[in-house]
PDB file of N, CA and C in Angstrom:
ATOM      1  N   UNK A   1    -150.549 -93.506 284.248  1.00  0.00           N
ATOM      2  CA  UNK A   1    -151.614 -93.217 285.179  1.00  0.00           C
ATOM      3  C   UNK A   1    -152.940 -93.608 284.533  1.00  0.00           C
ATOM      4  N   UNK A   2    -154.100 -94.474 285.279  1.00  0.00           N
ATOM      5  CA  UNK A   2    -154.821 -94.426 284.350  1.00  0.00           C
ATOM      6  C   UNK A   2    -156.467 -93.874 285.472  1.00  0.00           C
ATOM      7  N   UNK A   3    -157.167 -93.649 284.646  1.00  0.00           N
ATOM      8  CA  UNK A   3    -158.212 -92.569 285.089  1.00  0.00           C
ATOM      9  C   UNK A   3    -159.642 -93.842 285.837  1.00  0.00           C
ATOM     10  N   UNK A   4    -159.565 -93.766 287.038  1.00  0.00           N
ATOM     11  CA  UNK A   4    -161.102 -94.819 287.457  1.00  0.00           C
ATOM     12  C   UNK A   4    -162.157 -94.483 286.902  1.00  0.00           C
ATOM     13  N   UNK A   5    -163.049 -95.727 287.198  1.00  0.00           N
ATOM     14  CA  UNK A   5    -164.579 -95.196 286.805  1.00  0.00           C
ATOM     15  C   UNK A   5    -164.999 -94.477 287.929  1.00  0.00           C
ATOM     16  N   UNK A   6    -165.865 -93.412 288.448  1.00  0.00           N
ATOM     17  CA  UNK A   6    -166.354 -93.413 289.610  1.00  0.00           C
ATOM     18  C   UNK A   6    -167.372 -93.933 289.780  1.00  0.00           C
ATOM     19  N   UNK A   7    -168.048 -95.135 289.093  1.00  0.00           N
ATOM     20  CA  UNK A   7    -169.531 -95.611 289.465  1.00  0.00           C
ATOM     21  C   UNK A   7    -168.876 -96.782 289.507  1.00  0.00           C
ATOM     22  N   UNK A   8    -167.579 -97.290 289.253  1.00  0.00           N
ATOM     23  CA  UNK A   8    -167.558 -98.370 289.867  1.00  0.00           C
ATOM     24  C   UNK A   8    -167.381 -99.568 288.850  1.00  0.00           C
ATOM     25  N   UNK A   9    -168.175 -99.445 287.499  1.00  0.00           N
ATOM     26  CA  UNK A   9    -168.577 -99.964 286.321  1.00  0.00           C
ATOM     27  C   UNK A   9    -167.401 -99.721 284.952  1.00  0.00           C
ATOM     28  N   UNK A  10    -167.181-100.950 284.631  1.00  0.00           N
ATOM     29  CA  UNK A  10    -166.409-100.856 283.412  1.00  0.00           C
ATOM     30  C   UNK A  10    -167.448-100.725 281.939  1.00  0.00           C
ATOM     31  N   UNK A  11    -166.572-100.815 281.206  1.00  0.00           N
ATOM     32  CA  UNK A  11    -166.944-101.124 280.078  1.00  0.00           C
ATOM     33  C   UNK A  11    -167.488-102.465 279.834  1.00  0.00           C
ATOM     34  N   UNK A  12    -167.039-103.244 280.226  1.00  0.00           N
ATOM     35  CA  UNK A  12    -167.872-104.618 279.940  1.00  0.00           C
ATOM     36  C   UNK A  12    -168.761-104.749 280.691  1.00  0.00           C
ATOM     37  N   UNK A  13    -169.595-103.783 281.599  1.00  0.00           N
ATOM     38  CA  UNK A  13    -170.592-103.907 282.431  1.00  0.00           C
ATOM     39  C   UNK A  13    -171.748-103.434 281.330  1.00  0.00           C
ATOM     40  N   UNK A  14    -171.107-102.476 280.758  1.00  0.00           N
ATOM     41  CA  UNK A  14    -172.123-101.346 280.565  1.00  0.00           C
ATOM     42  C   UNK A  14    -172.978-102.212 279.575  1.00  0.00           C
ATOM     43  N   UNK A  15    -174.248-101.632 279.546  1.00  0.00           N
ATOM     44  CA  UNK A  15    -175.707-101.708 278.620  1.00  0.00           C
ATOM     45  C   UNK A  15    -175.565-101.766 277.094  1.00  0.00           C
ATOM     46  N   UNK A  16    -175.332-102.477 276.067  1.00  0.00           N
ATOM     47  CA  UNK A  16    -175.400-101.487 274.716  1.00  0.00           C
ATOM     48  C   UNK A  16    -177.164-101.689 273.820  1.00  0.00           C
ATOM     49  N   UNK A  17    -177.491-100.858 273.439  1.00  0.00           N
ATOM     50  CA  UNK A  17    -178.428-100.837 272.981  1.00  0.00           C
ATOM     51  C   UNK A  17    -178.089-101.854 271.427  1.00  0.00           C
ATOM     52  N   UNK A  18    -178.598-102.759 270.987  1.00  0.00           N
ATOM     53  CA  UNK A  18    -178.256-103.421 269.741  1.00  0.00           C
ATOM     54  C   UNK A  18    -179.653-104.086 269.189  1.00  0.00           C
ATOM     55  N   UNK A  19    -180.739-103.075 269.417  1.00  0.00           N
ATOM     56  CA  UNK A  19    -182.073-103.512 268.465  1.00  0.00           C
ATOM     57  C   UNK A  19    -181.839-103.400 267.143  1.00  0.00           C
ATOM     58  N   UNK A  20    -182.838-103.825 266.433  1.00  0.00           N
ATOM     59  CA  UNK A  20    -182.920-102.991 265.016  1.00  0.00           C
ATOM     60  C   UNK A  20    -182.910-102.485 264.350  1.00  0.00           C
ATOM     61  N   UNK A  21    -183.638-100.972 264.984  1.00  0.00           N
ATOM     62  CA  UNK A  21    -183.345 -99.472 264.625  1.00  0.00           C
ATOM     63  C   UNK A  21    -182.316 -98.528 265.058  1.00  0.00           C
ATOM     64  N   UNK A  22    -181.036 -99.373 265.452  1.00  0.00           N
ATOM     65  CA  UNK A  22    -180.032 -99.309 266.250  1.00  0.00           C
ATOM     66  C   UNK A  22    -179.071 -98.744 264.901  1.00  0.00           C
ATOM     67  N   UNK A  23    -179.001 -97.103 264.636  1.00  0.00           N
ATOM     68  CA  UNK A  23    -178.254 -97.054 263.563  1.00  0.00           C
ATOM     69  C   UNK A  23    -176.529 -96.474 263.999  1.00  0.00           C
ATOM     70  N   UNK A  24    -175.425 -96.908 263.348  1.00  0.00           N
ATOM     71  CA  UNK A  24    -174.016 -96.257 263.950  1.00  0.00           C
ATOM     72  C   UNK A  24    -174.247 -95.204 262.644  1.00  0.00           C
ATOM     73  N   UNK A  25    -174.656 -95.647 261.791  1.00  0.00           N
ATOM     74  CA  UNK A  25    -173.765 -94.544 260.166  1.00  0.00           C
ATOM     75  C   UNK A  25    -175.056 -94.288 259.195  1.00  0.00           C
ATOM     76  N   UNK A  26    -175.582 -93.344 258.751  1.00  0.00           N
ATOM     77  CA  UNK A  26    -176.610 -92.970 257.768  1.00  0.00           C
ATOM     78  C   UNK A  26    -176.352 -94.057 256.726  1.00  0.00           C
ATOM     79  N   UNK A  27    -177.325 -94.243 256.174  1.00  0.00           N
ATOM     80  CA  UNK A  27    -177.450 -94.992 255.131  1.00  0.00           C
ATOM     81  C   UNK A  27    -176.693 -93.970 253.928  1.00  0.00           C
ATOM     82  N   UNK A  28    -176.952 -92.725 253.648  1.00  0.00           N
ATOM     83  CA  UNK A  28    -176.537 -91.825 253.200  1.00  0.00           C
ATOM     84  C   UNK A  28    -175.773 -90.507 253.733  1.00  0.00           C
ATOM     85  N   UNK A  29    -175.000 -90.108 253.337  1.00  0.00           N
ATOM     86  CA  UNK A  29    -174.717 -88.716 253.932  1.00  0.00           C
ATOM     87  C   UNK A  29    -175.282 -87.548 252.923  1.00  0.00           C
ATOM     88  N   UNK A  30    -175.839 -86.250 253.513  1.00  0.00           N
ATOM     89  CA  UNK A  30    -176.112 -85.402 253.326  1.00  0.00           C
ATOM     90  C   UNK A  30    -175.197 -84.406 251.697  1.00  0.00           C
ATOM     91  N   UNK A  31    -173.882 -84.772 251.876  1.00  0.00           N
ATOM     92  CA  UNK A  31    -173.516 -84.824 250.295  1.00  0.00           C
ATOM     93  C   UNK A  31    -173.455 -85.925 249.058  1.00  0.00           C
ATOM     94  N   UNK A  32    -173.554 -86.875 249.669  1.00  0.00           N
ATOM     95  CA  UNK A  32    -174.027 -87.781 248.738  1.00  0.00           C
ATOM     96  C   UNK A  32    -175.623 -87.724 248.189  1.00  0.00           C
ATOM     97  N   UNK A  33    -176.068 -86.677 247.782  1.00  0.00           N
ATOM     98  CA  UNK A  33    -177.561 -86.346 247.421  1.00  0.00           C
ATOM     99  C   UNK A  33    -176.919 -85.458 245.954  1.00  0.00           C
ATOM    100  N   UNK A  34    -178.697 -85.582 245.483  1.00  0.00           N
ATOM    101  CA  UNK A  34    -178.436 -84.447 244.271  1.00  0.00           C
ATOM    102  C   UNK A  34    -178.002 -82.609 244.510  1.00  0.00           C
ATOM    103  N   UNK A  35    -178.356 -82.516 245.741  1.00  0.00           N
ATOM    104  CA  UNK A  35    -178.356 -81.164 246.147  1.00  0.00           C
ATOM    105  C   UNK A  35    -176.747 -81.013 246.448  1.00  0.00           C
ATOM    106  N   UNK A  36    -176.457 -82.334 247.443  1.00  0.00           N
ATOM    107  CA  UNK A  36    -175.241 -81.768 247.745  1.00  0.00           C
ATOM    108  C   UNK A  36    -174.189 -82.105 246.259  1.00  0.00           C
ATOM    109  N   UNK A  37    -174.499 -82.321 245.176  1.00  0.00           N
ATOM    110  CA  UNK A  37    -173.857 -82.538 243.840  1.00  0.00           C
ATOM    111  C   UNK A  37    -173.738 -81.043 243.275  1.00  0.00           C
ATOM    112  N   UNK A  38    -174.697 -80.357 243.549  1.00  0.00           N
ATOM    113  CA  UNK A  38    -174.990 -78.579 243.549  1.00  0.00           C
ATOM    114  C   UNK A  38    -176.392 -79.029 242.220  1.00  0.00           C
ATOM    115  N   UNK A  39    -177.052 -80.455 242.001  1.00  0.00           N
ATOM    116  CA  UNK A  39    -177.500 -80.429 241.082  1.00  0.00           C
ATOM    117  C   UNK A  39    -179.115 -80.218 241.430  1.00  0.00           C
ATOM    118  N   UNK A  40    -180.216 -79.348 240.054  1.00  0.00           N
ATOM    119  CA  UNK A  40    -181.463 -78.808 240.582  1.00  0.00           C
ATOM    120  C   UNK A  40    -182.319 -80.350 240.994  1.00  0.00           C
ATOM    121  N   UNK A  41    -183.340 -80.125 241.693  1.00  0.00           N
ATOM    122  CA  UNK A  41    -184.087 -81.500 241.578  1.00  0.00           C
ATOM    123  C   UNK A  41    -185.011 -81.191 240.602  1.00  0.00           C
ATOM    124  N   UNK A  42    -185.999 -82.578 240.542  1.00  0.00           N
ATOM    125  CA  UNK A  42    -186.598 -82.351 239.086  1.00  0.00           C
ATOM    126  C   UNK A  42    -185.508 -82.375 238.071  1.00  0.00           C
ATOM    127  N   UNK A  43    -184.851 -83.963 237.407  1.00  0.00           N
ATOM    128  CA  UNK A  43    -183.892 -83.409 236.728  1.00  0.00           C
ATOM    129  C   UNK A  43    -184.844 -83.863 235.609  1.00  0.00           C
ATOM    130  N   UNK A  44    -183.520 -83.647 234.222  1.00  0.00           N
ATOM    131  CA  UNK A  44    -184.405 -84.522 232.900  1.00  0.00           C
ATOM    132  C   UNK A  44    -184.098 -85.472 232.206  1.00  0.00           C
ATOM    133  N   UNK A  45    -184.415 -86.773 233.415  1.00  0.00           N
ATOM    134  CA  UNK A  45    -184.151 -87.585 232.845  1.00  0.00           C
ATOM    135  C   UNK A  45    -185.107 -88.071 231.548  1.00  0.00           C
ATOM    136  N   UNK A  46    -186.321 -87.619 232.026  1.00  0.00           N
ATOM    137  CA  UNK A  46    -187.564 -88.244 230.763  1.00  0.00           C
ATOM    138  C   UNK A  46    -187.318 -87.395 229.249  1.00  0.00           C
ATOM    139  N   UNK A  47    -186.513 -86.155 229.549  1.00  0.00           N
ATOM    140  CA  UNK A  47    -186.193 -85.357 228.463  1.00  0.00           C
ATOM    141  C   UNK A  47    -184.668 -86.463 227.770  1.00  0.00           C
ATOM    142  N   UNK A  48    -184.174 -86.795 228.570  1.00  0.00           N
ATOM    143  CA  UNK A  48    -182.718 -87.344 228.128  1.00  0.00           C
ATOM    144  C   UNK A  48    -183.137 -88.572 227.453  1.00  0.00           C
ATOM    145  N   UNK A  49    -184.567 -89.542 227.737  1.00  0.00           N
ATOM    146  CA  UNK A  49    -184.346 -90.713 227.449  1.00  0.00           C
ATOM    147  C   UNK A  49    -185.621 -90.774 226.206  1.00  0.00           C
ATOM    148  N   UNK A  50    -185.601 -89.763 225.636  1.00  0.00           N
ATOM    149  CA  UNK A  50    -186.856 -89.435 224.388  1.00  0.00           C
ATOM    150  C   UNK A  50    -185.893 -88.732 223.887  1.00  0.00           C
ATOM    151  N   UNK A  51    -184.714 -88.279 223.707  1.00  0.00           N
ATOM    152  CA  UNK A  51    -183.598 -87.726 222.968  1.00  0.00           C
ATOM    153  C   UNK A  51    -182.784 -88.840 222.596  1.00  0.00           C
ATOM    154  N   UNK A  52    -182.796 -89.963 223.302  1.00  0.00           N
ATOM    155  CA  UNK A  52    -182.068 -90.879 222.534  1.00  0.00           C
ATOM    156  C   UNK A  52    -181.784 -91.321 220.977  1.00  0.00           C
ATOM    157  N   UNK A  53    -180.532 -91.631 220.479  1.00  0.00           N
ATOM    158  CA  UNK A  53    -180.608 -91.731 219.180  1.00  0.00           C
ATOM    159  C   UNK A  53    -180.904 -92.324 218.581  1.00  0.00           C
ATOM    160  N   UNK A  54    -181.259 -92.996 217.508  1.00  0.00           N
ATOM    161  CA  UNK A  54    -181.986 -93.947 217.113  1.00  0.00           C
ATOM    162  C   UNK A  54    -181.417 -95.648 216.866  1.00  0.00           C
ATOM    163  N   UNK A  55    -179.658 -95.811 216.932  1.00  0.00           N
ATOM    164  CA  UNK A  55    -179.097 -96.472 217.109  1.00  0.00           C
ATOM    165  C   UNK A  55    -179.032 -97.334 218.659  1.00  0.00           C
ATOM    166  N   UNK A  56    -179.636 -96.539 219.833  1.00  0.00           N
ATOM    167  CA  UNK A  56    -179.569 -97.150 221.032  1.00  0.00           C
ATOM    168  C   UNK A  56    -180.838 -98.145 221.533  1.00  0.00           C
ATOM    169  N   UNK A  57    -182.201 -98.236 220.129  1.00  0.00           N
ATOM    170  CA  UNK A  57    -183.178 -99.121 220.709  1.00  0.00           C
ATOM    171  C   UNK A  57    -182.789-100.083 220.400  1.00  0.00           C
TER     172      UNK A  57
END
């Protein structure tokens, strides 16, 4: 059985919006962040990279 349109209109009629700012998928998701890592912001990196050892310059 298959279900009509009631306007009459298929799918290949229809409109799609396909500008620019036309997004399907975040550039990021909301756990892919430092927060969603459980990690604080403000990290230390400038503390980590003045701790370096003296073999790594």
């Amino acid at each position: 059985m298959t279900v009509q349109d009631p306007g009459g209109r298929g799918d290949d009629d229809r409109a799609v919006d396909l500008s620019e700012d036309f997004v399907v998928l975040p550039e990021q998701t909301a756990d892919d962040t430092d927060r969603g890592w459980g990690e604080r912001a403000g990290g230390n990196d400038d503390w980590l990279l003045a701790e370096r050892p003296p073999h790594w310059d």
